[in-house]
PDB file of N, CA and C in Angstrom:
ATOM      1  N   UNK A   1     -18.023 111.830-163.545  1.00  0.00           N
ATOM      2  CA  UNK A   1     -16.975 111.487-162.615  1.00  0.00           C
ATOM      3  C   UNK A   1     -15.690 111.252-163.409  1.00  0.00           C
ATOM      4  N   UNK A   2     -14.690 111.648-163.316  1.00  0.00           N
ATOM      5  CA  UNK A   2     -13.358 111.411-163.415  1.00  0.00           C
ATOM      6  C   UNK A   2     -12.585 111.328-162.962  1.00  0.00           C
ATOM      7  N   UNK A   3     -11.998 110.103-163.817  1.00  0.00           N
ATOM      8  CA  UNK A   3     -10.782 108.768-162.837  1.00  0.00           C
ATOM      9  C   UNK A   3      -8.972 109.685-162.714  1.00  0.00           C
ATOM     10  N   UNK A   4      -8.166 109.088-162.275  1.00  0.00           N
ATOM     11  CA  UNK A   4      -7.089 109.270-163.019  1.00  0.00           C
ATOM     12  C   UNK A   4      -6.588 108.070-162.874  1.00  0.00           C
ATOM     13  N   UNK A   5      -5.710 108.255-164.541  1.00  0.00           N
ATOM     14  CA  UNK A   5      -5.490 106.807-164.444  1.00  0.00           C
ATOM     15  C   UNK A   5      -3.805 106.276-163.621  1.00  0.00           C
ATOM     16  N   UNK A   6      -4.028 105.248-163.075  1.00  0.00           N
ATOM     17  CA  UNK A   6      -2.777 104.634-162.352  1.00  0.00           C
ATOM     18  C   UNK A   6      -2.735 102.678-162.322  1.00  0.00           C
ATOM     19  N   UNK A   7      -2.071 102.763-161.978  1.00  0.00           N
ATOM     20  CA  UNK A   7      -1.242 100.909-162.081  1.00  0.00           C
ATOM     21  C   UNK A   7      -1.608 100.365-160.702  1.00  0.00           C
ATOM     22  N   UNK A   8      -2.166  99.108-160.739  1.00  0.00           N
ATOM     23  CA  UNK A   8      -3.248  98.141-159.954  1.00  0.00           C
ATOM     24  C   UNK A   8      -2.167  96.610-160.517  1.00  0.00           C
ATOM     25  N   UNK A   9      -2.062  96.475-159.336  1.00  0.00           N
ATOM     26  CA  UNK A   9      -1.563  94.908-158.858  1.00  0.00           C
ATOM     27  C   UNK A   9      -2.464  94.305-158.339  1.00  0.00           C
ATOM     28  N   UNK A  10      -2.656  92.556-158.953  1.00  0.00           N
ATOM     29  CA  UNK A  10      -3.348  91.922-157.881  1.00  0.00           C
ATOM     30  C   UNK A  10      -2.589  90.415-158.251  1.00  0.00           C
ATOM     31  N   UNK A  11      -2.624  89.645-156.949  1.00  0.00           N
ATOM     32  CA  UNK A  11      -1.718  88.554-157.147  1.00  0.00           C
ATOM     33  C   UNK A  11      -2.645  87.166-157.004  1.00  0.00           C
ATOM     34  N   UNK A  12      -2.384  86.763-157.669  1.00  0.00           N
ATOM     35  CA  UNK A  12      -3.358  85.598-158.761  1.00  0.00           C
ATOM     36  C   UNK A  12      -2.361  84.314-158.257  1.00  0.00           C
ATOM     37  N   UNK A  13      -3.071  83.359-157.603  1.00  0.00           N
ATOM     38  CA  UNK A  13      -2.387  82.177-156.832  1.00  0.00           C
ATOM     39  C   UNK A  13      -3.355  81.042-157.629  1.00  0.00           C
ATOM     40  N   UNK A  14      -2.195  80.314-158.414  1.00  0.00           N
ATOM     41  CA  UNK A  14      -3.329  79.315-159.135  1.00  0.00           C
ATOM     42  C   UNK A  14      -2.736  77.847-159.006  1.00  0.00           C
ATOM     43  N   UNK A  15      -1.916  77.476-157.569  1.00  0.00           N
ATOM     44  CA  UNK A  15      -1.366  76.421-157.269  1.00  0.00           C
ATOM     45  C   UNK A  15      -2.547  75.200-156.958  1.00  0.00           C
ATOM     46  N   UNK A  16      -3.850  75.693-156.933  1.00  0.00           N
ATOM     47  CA  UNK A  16      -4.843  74.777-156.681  1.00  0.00           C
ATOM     48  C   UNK A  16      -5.851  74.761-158.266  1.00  0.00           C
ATOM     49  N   UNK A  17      -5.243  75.245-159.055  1.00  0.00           N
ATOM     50  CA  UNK A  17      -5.572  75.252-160.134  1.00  0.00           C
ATOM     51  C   UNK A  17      -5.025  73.909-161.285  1.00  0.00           C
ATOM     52  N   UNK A  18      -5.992  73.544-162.414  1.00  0.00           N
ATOM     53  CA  UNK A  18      -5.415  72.602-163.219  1.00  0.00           C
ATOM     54  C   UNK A  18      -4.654  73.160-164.255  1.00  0.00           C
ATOM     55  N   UNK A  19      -3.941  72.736-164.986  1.00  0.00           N
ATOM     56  CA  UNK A  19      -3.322  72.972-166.733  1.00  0.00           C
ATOM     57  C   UNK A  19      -4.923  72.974-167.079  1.00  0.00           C
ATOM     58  N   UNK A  20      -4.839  74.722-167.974  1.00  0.00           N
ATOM     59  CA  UNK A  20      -5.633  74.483-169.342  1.00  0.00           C
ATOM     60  C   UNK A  20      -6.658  75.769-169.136  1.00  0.00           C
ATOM     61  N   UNK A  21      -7.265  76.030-170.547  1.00  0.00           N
ATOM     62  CA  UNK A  21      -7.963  77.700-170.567  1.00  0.00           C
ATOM     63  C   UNK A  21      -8.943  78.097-169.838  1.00  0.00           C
ATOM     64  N   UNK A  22      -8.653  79.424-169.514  1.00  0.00           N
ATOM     65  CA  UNK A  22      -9.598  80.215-168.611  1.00  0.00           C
ATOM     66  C   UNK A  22      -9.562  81.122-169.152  1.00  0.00           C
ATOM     67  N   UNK A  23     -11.228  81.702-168.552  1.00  0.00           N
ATOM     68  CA  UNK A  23     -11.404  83.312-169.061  1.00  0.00           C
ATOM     69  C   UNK A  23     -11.448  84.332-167.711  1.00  0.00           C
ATOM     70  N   UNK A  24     -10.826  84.872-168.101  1.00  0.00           N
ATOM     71  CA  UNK A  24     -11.086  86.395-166.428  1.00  0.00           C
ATOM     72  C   UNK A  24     -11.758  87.638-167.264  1.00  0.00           C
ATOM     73  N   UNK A  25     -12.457  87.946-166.091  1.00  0.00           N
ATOM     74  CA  UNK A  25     -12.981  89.665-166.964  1.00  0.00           C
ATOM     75  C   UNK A  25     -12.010  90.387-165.381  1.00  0.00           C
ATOM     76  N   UNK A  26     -12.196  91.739-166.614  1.00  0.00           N
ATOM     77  CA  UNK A  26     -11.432  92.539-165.605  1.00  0.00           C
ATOM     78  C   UNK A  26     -12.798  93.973-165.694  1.00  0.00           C
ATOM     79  N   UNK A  27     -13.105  94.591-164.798  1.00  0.00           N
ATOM     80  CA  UNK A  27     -13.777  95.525-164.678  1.00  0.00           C
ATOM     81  C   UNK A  27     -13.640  96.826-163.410  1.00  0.00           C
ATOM     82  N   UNK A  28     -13.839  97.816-164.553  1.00  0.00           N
ATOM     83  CA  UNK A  28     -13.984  99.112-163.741  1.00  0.00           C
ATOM     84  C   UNK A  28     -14.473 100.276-163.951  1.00  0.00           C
ATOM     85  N   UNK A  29     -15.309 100.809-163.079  1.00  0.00           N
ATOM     86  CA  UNK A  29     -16.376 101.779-164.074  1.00  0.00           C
ATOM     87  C   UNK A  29     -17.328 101.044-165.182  1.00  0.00           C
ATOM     88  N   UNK A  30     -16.976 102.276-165.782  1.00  0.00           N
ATOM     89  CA  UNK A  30     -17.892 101.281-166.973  1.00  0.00           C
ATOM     90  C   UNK A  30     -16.726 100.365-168.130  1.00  0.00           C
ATOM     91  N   UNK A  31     -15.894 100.416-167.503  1.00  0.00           N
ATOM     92  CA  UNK A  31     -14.656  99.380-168.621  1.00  0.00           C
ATOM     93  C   UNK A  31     -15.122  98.200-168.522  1.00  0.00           C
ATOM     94  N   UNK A  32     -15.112  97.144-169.445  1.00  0.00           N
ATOM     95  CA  UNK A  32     -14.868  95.807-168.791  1.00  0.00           C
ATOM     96  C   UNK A  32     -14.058  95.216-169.604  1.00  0.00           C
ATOM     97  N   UNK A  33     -13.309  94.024-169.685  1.00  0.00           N
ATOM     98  CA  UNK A  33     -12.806  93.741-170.668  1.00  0.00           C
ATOM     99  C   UNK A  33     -12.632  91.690-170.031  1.00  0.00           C
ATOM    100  N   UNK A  34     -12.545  91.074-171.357  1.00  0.00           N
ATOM    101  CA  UNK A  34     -12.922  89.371-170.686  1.00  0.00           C
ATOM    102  C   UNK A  34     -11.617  88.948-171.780  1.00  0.00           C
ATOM    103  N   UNK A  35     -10.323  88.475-170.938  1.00  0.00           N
ATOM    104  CA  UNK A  35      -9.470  88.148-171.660  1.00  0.00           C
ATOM    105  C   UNK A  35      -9.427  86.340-171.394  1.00  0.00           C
ATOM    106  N   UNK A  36      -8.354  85.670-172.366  1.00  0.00           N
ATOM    107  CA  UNK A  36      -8.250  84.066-172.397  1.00  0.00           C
ATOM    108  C   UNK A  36      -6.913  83.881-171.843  1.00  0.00           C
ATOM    109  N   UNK A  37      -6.764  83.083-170.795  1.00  0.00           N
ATOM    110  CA  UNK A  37      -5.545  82.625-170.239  1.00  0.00           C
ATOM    111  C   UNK A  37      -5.211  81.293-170.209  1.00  0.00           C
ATOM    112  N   UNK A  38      -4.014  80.827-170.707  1.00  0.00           N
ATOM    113  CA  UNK A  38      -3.669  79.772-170.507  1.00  0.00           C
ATOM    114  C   UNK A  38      -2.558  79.277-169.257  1.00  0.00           C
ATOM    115  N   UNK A  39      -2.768  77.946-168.802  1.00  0.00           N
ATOM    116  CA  UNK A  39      -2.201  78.135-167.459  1.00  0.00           C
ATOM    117  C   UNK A  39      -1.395  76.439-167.368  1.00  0.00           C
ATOM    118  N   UNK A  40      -0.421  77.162-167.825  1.00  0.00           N
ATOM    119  CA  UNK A  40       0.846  75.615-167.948  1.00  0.00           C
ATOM    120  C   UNK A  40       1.431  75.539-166.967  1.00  0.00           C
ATOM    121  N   UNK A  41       1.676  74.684-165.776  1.00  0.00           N
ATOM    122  CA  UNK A  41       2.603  74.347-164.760  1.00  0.00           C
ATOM    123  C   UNK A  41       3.615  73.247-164.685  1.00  0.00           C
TER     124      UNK A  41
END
């Protein structure tokens, strides 16, 4: 199967969220990838 590749928005609401690190994975197909976010308000 083949993709083509294009640009993906998604909107991330973290007003019920605390200060301090998180991990998100992001996945598709067989991609995945698990990045570290920090979240200062």
């Amino acid at each position: 199967m083949k993709f083509d590749p294009s640009i993906h928005t998604a909107v991330f609401d973290a007003s019920a969220m605390s200060n301090g690190i998180y991990f998100y994975r992001i996945a598709a197909g067989e991609f995945t990838a698990i990045r570290k976010m920090t979240l200062v308000k």
